[in-house]
Protein backbone atom coordinates (compact mmCIF):
# COMPACT_ATOMS: atom_id res chain seq x y z
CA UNK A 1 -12.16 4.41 -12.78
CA UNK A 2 -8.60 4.81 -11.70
CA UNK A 3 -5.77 3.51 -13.83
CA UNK A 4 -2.94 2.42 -11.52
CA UNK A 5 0.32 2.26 -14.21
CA UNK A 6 3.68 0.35 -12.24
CA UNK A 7 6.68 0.08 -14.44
CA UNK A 8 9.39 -2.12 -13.04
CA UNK A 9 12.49 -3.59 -13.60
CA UNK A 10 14.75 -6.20 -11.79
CA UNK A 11 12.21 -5.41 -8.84
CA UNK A 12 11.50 -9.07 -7.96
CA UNK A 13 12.54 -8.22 -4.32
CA UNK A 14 10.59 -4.73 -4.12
CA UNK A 15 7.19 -4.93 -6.36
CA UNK A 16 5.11 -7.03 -4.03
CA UNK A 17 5.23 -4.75 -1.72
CA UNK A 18 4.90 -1.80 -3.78
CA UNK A 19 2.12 -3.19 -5.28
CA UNK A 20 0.36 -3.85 -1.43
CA UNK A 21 0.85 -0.23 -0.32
CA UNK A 22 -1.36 0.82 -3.72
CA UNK A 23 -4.20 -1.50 -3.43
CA UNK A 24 -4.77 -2.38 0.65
CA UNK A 25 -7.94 -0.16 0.54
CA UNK A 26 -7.52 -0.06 4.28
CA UNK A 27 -4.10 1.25 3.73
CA UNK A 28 -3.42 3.43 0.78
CA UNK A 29 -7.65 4.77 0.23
CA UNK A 30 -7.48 3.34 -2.68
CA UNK A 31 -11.75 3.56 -4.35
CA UNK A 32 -12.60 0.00 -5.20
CA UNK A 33 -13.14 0.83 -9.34
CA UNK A 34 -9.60 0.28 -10.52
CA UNK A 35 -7.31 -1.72 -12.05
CA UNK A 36 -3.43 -2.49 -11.73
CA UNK A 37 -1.54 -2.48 -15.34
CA UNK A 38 2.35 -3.79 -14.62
CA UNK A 39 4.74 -3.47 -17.28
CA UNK A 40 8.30 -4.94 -16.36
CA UNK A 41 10.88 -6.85 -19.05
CA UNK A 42 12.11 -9.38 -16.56
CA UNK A 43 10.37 -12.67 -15.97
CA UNK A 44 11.53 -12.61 -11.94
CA UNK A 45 9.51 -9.11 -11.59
CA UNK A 46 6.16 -10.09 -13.36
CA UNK A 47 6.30 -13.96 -11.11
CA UNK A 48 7.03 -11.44 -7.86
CA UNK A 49 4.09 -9.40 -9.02
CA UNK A 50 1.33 -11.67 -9.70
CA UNK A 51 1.88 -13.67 -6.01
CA UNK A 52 1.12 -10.61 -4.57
CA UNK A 53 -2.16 -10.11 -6.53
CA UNK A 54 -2.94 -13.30 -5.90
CA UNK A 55 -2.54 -12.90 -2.32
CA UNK A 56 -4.57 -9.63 -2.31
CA UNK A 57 -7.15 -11.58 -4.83
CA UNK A 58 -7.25 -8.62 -7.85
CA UNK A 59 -5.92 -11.26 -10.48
CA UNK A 60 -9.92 -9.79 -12.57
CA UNK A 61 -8.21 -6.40 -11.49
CA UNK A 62 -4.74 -7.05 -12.95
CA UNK A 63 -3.11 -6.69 -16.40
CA UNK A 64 0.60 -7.24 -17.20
CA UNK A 65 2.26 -6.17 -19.95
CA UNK A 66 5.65 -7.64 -20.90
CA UNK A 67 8.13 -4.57 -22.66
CA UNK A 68 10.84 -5.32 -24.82
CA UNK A 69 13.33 -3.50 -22.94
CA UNK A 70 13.46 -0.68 -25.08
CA UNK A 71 13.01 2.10 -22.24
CA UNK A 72 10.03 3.37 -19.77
CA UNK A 73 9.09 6.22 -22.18
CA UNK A 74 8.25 3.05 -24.85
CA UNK A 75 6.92 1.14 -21.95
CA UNK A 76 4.31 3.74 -20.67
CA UNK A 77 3.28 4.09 -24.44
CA UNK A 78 1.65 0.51 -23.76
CA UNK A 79 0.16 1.70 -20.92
CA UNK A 80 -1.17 4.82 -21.66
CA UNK A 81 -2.85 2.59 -24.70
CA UNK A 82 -4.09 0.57 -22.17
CA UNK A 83 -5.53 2.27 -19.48
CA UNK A 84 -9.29 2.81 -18.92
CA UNK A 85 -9.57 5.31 -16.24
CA UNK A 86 -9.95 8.83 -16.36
CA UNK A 87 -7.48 9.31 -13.69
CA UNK A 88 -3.94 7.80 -13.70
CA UNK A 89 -1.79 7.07 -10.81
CA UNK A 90 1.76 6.43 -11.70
CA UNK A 91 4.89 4.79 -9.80
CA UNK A 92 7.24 2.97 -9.42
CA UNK A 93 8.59 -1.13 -8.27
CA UNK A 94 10.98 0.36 -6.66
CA UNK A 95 8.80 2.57 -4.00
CA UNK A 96 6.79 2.40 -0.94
CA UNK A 97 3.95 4.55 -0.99
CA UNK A 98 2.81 5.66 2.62
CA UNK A 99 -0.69 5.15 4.54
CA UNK A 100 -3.42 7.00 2.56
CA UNK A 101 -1.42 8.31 -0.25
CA UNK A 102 -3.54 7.09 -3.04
CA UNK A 103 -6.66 9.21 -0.83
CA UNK A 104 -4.76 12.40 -0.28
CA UNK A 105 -3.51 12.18 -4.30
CA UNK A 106 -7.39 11.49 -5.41
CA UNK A 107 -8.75 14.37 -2.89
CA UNK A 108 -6.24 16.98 -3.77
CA UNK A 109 -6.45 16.52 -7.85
CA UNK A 110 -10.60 15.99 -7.86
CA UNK A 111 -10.37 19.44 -5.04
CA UNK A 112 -10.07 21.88 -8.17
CA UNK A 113 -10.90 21.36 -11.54
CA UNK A 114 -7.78 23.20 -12.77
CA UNK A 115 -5.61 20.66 -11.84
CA UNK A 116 -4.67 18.23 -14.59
CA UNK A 117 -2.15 16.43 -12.42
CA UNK A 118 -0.80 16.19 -8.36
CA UNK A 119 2.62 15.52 -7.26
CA UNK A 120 3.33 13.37 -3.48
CA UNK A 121 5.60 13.78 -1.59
CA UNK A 122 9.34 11.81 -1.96
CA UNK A 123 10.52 10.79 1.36
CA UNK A 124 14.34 9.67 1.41
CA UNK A 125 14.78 6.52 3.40
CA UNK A 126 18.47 6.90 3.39
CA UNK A 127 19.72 7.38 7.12
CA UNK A 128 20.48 11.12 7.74
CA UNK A 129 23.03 11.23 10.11
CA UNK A 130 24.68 7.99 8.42
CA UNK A 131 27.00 9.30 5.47
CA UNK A 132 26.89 12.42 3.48
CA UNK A 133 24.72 10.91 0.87
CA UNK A 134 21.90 9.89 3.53
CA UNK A 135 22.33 13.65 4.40
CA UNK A 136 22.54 15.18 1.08
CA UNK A 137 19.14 12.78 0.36
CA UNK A 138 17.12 14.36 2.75
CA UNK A 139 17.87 17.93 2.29
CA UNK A 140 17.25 17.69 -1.34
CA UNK A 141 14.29 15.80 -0.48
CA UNK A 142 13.12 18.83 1.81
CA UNK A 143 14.29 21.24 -0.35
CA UNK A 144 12.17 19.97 -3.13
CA UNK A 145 9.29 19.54 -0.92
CA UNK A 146 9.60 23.60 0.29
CA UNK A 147 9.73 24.43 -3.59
CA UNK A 148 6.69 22.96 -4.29
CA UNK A 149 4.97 24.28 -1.51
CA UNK A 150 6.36 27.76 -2.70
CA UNK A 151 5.53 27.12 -6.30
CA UNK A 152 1.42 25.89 -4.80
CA UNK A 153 0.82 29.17 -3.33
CA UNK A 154 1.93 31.17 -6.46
CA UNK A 155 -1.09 32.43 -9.33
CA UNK A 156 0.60 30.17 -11.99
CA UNK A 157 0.76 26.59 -10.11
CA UNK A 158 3.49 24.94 -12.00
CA UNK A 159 6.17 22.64 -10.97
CA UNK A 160 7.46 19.16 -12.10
CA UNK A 161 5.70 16.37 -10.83
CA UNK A 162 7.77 13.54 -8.99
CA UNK A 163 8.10 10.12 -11.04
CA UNK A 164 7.40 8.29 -7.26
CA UNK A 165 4.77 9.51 -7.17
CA UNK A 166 1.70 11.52 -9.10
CA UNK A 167 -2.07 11.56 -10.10
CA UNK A 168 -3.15 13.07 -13.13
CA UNK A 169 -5.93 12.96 -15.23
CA UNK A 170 -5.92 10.66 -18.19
CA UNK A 171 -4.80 12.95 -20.96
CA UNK A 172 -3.80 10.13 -22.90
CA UNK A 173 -0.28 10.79 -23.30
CA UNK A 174 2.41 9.48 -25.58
CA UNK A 175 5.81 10.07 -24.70
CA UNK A 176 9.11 10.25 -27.57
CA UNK A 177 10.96 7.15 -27.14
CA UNK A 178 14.03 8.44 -26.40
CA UNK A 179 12.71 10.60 -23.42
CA UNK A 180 14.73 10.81 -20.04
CA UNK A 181 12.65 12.71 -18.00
CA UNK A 182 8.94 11.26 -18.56
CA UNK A 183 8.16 13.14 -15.28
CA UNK A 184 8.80 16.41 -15.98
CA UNK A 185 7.49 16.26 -19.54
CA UNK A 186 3.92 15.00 -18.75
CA UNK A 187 4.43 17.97 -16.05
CA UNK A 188 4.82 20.28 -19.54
CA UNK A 189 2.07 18.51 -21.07
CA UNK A 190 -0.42 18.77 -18.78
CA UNK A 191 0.36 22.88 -18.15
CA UNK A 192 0.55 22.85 -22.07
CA UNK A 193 -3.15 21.19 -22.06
CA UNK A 194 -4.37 24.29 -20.10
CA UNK A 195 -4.20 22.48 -16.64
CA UNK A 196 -2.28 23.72 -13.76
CA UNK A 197 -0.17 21.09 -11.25
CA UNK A 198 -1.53 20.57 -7.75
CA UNK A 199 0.93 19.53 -4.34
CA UNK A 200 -0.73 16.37 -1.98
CA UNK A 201 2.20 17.47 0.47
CA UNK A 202 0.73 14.57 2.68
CA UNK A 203 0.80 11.75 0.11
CA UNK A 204 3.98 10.36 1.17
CA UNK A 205 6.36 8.02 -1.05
CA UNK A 206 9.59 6.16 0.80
CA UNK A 207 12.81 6.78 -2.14
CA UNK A 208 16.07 4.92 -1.23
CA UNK A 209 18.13 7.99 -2.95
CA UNK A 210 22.43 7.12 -3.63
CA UNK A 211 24.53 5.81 -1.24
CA UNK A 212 27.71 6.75 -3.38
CA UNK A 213 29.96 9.13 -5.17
CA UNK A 214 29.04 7.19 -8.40
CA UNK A 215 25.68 6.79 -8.50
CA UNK A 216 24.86 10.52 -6.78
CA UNK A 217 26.61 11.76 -10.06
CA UNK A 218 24.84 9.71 -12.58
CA UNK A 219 21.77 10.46 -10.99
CA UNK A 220 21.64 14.26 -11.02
CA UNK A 221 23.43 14.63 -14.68
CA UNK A 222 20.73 12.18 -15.77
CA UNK A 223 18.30 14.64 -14.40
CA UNK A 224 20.37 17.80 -16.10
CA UNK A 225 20.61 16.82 -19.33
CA UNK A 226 16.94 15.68 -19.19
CA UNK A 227 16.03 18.76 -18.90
CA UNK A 228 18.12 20.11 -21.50
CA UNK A 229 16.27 17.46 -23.69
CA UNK A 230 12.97 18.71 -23.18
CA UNK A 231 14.21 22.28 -24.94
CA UNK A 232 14.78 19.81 -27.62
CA UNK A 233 11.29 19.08 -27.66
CA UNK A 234 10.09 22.74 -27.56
CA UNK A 235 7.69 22.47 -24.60
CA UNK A 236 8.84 24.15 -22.08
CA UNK A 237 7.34 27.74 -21.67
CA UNK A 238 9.35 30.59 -19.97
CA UNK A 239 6.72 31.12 -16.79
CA UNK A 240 7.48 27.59 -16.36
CA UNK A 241 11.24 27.07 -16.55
CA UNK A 242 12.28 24.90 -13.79
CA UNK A 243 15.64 24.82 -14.01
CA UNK A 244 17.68 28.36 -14.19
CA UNK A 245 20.63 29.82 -12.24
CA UNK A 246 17.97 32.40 -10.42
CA UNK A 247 16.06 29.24 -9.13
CA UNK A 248 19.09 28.05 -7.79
CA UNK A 249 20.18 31.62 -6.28
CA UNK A 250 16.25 31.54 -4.61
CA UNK A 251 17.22 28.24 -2.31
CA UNK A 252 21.44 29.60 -1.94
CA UNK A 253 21.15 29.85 1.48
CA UNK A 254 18.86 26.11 2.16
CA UNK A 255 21.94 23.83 2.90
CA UNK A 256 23.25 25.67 5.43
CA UNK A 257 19.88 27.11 6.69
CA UNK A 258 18.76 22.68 7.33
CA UNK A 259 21.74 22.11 9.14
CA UNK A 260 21.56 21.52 12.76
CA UNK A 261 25.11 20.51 14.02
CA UNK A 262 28.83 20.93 12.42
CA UNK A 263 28.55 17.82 10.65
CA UNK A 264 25.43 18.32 8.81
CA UNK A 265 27.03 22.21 8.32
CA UNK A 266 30.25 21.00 6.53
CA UNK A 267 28.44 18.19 4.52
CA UNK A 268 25.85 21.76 3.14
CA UNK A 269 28.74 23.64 2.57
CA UNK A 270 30.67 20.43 0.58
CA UNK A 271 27.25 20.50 -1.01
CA UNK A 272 27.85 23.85 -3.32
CA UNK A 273 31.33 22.77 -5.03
CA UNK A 274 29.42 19.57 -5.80
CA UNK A 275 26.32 21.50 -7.41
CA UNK A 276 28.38 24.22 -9.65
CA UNK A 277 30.37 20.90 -10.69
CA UNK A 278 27.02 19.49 -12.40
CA UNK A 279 26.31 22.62 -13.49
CA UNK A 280 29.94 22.69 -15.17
CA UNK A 281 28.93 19.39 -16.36
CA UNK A 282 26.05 19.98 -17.93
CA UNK A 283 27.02 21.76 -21.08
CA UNK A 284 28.71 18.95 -22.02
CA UNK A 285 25.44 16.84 -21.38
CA UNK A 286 23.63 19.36 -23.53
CA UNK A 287 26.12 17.96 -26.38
CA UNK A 288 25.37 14.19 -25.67
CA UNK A 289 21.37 14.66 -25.94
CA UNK A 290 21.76 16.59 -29.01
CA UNK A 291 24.31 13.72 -30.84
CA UNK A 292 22.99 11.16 -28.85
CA UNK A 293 21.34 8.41 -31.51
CA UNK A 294 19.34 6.48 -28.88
CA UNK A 295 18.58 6.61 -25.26
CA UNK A 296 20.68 3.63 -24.64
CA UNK A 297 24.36 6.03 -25.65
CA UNK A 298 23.66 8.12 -22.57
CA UNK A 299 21.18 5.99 -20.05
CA UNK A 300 23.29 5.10 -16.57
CA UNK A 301 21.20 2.92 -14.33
CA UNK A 302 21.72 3.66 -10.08
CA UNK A 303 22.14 0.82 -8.65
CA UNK A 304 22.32 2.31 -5.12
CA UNK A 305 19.17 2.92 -5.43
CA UNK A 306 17.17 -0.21 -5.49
């Protein structure tokens, strides 16, 4: 059985169709043993969620679970608890999942038997040629995806998965509450079970990344200091650091190698200031996780995003 996990919150507008581009068989290859477990605080989110199922007629297929708003780490928890299938599929309300990405996610993870988990494919919907941030979206979007390919072809095949968008086999997991990154730690916990992490390059996810200053900064220091968290919790190994000045140095030259006018060439180059400044940054955020009493002192939600 497959185990499809959706957390969502304030999604009323986006979770129906979410929800349609994981279980139209016709659409997303979705085998017909599954079931559908929502967990979302907000009454607006679970009423958008069940029309939909009702539409598609899975309400025998459908569980929701109502959190208490105490953050998606604690909210997964119930799921993972939940969930009957060997294989999970996790996402997001938020997300549109492209035409057979639930296949190519199944065929690439049940391909080798090493894999414990397989990451898709984040596509930024942001316009490109629209503002710097639609710009910036897609060439981290691209760079991330030429990583992973990079990091596939290598003898140890380790990477973090992408939140959007992943497949991995039911380990049953149980995250710390106070996690910020529940992506890249079940990416540590799998490669800590003795499984490696797979790429389904062509299971495609549609991401509205930042459209401002703001939110583009609370985004990545969420993501920095995340990862200076999971130190914390002593699971990271060093053949599978992630995050390191070298691995920057590796993709230097990116930016300005995906640009393919002057515009796109001075929003690269404004791209490098921008990157040493979260860098800069992040000691600072290594300080908040360590005093930080609950998730809540240093959680910023993006509301550019949704």
């Amino acid at each position: 059985m497959i185990s499809i996990l959706l957390t969502a919150w304030k999604e009323e507008k986006t979770v129906g169709k979410a929800i349609e581009c994981l279980i139209k068989k016709e659409y997303s290859g979705i085998p017909d043993d599954f079931e559908l477990l929502l967990v979302a605080p907000d009454q607006e989110t679970a009423d958008a969620a069940f029309l939909k199922v009702k539409e598609l007629g899975i309400e025998n297929k459908y569980t929701y679970v109502k959190d208490n708003s105490e953050g998606k780490p604690r909210a997964l928890n119930m799921l993972f608890e939940m969930a009957k299938g060997d294989t999970l599929i996790l996402t997001d309300g938020e997300v549109f999942l492209e035409q057979n990405a639930v296949a190519e996610l199944l065929r690439v993870l049940n391909s080798d038997k090493t894999l414990g988990g397989v990451s898709g494919r984040p596509i930024a919907v942001n316009q490109k040629s629209e503002s710097i941030y639609g710009y910036w979206a897609h060439m981290q979007a691209d760079a991330v995806h030429r990583m992973r390919i990079d990091k596939n072809k290598k003898d140890i095949k380790f990477f973090p998965i992408s939140g959007y968008i992943m497949a991995v086999k039911n380990l049953h997991f149980n995250f710390p509450p106070e996690l910020f990154l529940d992506d890249a730690y079940l990416s540590y916990i799998i490669y800590n079970s003795g499984y490696q992490i797979g790429y389904a390059e062509a299971a495609k996810v549609q991401v509205k990344y930042p459209t401002s200053w703001d939110d583009f900064i609370k985004q990545k220091f969420r993501s920095l200091i995340g990862f200076e968290q999971l130190y914390k919790y002593e699971i990271i190994r060093p053949e599978t650091k992630s995050r390191s000045f070298w691995q920057e140095v590796a993709y230097f030259w990116f930016p300005i190698k995906y640009a393919k006018n002057l515009k796109e060439l001075i929003w690269s180059l404004m791209y490098y200031p921008v990157r040493l400044y979260l860098w800069v940054r992040n000691r600072a955020g290594r300080d908040l996780v360590r005093n930080a009493k609950s998730i809540r002192d240093v959680y910023v939600r993006t509301e550019t995003t949704k």
